[in-house]
N, C-alpha and C. Protein backbone atom coordinates (compact mmCIF):
# COMPACT_ATOMS: atom_id res chain seq x y z
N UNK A 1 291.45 180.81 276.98
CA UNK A 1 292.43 181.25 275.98
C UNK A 1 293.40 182.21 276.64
N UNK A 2 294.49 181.94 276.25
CA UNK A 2 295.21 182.77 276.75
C UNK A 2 295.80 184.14 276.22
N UNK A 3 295.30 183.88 274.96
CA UNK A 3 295.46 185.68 274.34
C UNK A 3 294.40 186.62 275.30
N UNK A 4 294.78 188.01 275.00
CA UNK A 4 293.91 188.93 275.29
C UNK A 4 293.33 189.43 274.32
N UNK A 5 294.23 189.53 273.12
CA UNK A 5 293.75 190.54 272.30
C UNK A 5 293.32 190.01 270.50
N UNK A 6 292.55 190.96 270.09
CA UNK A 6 292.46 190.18 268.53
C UNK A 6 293.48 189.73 268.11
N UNK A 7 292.83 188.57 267.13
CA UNK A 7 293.76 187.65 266.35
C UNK A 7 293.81 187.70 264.96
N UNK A 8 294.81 187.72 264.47
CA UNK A 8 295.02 187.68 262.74
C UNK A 8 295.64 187.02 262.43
N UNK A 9 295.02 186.70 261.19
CA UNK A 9 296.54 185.01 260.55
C UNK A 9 297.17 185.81 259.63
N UNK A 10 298.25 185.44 259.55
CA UNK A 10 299.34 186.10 258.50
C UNK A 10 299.61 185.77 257.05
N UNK A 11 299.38 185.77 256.06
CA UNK A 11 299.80 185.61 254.43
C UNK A 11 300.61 183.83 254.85
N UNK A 12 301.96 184.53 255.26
CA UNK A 12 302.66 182.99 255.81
C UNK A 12 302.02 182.19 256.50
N UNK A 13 301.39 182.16 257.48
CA UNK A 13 300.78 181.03 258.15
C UNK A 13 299.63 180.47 257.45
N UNK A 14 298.93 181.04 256.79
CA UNK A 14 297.91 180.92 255.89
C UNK A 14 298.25 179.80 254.54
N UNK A 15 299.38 180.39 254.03
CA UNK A 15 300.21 179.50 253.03
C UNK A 15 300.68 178.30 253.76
N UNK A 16 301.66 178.19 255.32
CA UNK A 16 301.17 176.92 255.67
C UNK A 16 300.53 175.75 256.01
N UNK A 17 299.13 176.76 256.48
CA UNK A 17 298.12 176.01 256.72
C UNK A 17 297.42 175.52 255.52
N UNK A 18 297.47 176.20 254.05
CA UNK A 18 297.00 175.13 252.92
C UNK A 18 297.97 174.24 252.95
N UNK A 19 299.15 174.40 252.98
CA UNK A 19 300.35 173.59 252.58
C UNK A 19 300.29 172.50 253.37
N UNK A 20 300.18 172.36 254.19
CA UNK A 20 299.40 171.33 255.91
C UNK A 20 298.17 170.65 255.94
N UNK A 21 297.68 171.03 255.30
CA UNK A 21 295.96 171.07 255.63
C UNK A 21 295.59 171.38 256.67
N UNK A 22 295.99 172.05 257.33
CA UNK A 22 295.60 172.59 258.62
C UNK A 22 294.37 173.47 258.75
N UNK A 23 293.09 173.25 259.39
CA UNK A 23 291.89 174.38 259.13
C UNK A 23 292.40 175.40 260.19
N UNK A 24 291.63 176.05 260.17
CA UNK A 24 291.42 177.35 261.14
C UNK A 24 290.83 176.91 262.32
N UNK A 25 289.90 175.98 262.71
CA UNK A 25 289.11 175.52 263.43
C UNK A 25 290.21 174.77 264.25
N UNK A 26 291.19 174.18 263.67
CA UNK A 26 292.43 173.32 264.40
C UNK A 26 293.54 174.60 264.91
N UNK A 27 293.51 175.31 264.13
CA UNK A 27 294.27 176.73 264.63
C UNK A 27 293.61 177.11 266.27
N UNK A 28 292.49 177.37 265.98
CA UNK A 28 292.05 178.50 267.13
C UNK A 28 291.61 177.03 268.28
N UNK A 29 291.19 176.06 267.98
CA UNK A 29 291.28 174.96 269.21
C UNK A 29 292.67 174.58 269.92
N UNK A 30 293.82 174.94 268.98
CA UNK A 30 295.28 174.89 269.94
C UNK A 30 295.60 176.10 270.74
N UNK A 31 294.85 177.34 270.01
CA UNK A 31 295.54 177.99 270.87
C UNK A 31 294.06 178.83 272.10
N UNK A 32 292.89 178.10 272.25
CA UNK A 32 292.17 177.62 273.19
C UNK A 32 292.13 177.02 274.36
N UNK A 33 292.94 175.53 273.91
CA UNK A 33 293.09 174.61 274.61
C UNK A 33 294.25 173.90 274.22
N UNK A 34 295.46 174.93 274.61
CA UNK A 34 296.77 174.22 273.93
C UNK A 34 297.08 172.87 275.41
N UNK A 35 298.07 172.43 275.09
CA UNK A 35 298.37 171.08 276.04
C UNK A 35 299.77 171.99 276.78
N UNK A 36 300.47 172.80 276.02
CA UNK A 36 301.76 173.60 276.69
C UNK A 36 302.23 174.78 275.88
N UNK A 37 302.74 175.30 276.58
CA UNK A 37 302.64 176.70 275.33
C UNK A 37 304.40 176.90 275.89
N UNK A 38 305.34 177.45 275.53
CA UNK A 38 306.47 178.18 276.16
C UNK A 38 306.61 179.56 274.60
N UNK A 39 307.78 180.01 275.26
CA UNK A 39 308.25 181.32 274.29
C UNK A 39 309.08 180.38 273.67
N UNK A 40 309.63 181.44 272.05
CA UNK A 40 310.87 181.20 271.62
C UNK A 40 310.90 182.67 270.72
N UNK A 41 311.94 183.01 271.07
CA UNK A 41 311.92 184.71 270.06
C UNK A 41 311.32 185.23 270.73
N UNK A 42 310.57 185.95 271.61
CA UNK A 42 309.89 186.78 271.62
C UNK A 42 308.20 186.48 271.29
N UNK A 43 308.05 185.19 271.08
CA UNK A 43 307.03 184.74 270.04
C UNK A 43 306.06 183.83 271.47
N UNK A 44 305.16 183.46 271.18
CA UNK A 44 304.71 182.39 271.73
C UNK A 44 304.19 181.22 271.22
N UNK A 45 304.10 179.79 271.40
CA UNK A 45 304.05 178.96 270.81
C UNK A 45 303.21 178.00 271.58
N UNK A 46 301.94 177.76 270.72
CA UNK A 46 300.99 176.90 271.66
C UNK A 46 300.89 175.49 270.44
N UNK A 47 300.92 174.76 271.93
CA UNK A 47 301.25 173.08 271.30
C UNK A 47 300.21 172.24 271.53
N UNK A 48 299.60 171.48 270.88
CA UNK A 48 298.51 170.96 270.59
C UNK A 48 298.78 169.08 270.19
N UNK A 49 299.09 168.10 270.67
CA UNK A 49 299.29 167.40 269.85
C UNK A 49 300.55 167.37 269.19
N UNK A 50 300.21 167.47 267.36
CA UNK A 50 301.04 166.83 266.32
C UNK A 50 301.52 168.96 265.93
N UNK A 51 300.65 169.68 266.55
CA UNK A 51 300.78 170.79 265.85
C UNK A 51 300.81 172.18 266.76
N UNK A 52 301.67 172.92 265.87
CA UNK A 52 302.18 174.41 266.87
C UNK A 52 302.01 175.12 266.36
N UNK A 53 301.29 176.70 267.06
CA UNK A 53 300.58 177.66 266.64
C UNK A 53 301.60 178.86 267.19
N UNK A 54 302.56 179.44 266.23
CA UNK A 54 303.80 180.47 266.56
C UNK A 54 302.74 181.89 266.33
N UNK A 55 302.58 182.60 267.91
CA UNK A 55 301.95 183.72 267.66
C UNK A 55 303.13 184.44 268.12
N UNK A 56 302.52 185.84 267.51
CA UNK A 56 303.37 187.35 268.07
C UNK A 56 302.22 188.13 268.40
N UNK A 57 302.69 188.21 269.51
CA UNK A 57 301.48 189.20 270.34
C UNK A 57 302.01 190.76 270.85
N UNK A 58 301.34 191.64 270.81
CA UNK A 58 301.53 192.87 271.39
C UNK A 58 300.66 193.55 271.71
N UNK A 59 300.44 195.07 272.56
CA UNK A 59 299.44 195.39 273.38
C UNK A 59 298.08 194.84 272.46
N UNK A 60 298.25 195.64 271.44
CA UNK A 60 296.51 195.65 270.41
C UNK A 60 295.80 194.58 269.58
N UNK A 61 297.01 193.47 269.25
CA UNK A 61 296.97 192.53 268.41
C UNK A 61 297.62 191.14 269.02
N UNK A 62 297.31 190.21 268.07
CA UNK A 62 297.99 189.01 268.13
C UNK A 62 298.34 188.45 266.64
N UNK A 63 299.41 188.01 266.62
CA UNK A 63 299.19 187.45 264.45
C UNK A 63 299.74 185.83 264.63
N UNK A 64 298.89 184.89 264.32
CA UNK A 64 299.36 183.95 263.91
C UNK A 64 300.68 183.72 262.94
N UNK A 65 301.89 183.54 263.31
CA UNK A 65 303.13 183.98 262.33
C UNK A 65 302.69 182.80 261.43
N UNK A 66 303.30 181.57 262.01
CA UNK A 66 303.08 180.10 261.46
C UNK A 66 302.24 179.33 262.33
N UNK A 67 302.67 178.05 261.39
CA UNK A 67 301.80 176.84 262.10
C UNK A 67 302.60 175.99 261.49
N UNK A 68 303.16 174.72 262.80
CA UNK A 68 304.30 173.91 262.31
C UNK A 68 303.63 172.27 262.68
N UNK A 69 304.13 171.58 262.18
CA UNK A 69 303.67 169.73 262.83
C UNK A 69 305.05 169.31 262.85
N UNK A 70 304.60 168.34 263.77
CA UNK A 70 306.22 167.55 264.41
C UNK A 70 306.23 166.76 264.28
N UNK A 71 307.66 165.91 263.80
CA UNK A 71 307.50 164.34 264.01
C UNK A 71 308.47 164.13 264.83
N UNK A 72 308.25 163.40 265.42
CA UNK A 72 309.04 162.89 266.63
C UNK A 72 309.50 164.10 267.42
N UNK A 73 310.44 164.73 267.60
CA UNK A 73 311.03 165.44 268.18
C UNK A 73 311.29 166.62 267.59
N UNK A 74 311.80 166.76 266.40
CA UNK A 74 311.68 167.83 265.34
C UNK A 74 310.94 168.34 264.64
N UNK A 75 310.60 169.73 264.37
CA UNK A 75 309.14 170.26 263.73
C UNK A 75 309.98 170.06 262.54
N UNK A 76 309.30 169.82 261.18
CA UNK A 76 309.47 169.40 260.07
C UNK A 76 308.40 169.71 259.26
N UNK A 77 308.50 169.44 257.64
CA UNK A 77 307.41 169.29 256.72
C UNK A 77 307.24 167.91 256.26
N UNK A 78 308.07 167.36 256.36
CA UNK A 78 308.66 165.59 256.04
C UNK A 78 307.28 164.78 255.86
N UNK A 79 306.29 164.99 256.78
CA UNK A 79 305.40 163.61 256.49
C UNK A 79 303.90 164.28 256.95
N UNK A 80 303.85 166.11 256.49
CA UNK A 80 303.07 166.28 256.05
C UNK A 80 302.50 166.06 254.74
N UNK A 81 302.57 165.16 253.54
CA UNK A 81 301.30 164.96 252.83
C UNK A 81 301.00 163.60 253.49
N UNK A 82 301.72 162.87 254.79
CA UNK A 82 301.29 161.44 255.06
C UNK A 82 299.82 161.76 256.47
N UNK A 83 299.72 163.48 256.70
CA UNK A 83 298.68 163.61 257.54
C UNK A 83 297.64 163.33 257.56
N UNK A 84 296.86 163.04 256.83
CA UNK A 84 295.57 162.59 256.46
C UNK A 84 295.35 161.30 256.30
């Protein structure tokens, strides 16, 4: 893993991940064993597949901001209820 430090999910990411169906267990396996991670903002973003785990990290913490799925090329909500 490439964090150092504790992790917290945020109100928002939390609300996406019902909104997604996304578990927690799919959370913390991307950002475990992400496939590529780069920055954007200041943020870091670990990519998994169909799905991206937007953390903000600093010395003491880490917070899961969001959690996004992509189709094709663009992260979207579009054909999340077709995930399952």
């Amino acid at each position: 893993m490439l964090i150092k430090t504790p992790i917290r999910i945020s109100d928002h990411a939390r609300i996406n991940m019902q909104k997604r169906s996304i578990t927690k267990d799919e959370v913390f396996e991307t950002l475990l064993t992400p496939e590529k991670t780069y920055t954007s903002q200041n943020d870091r973003c670990f990519v998994k597949g169909r799905l991206c785990v937007v953390v903000a990290e600093n010395q003491s913490s880490s917070t899961v901001k969001t959690v996004l799925l992509s189709e094709d090329k663009q992260w979207t909500d579009k054909d999340v209820r077709n995930r399952k």
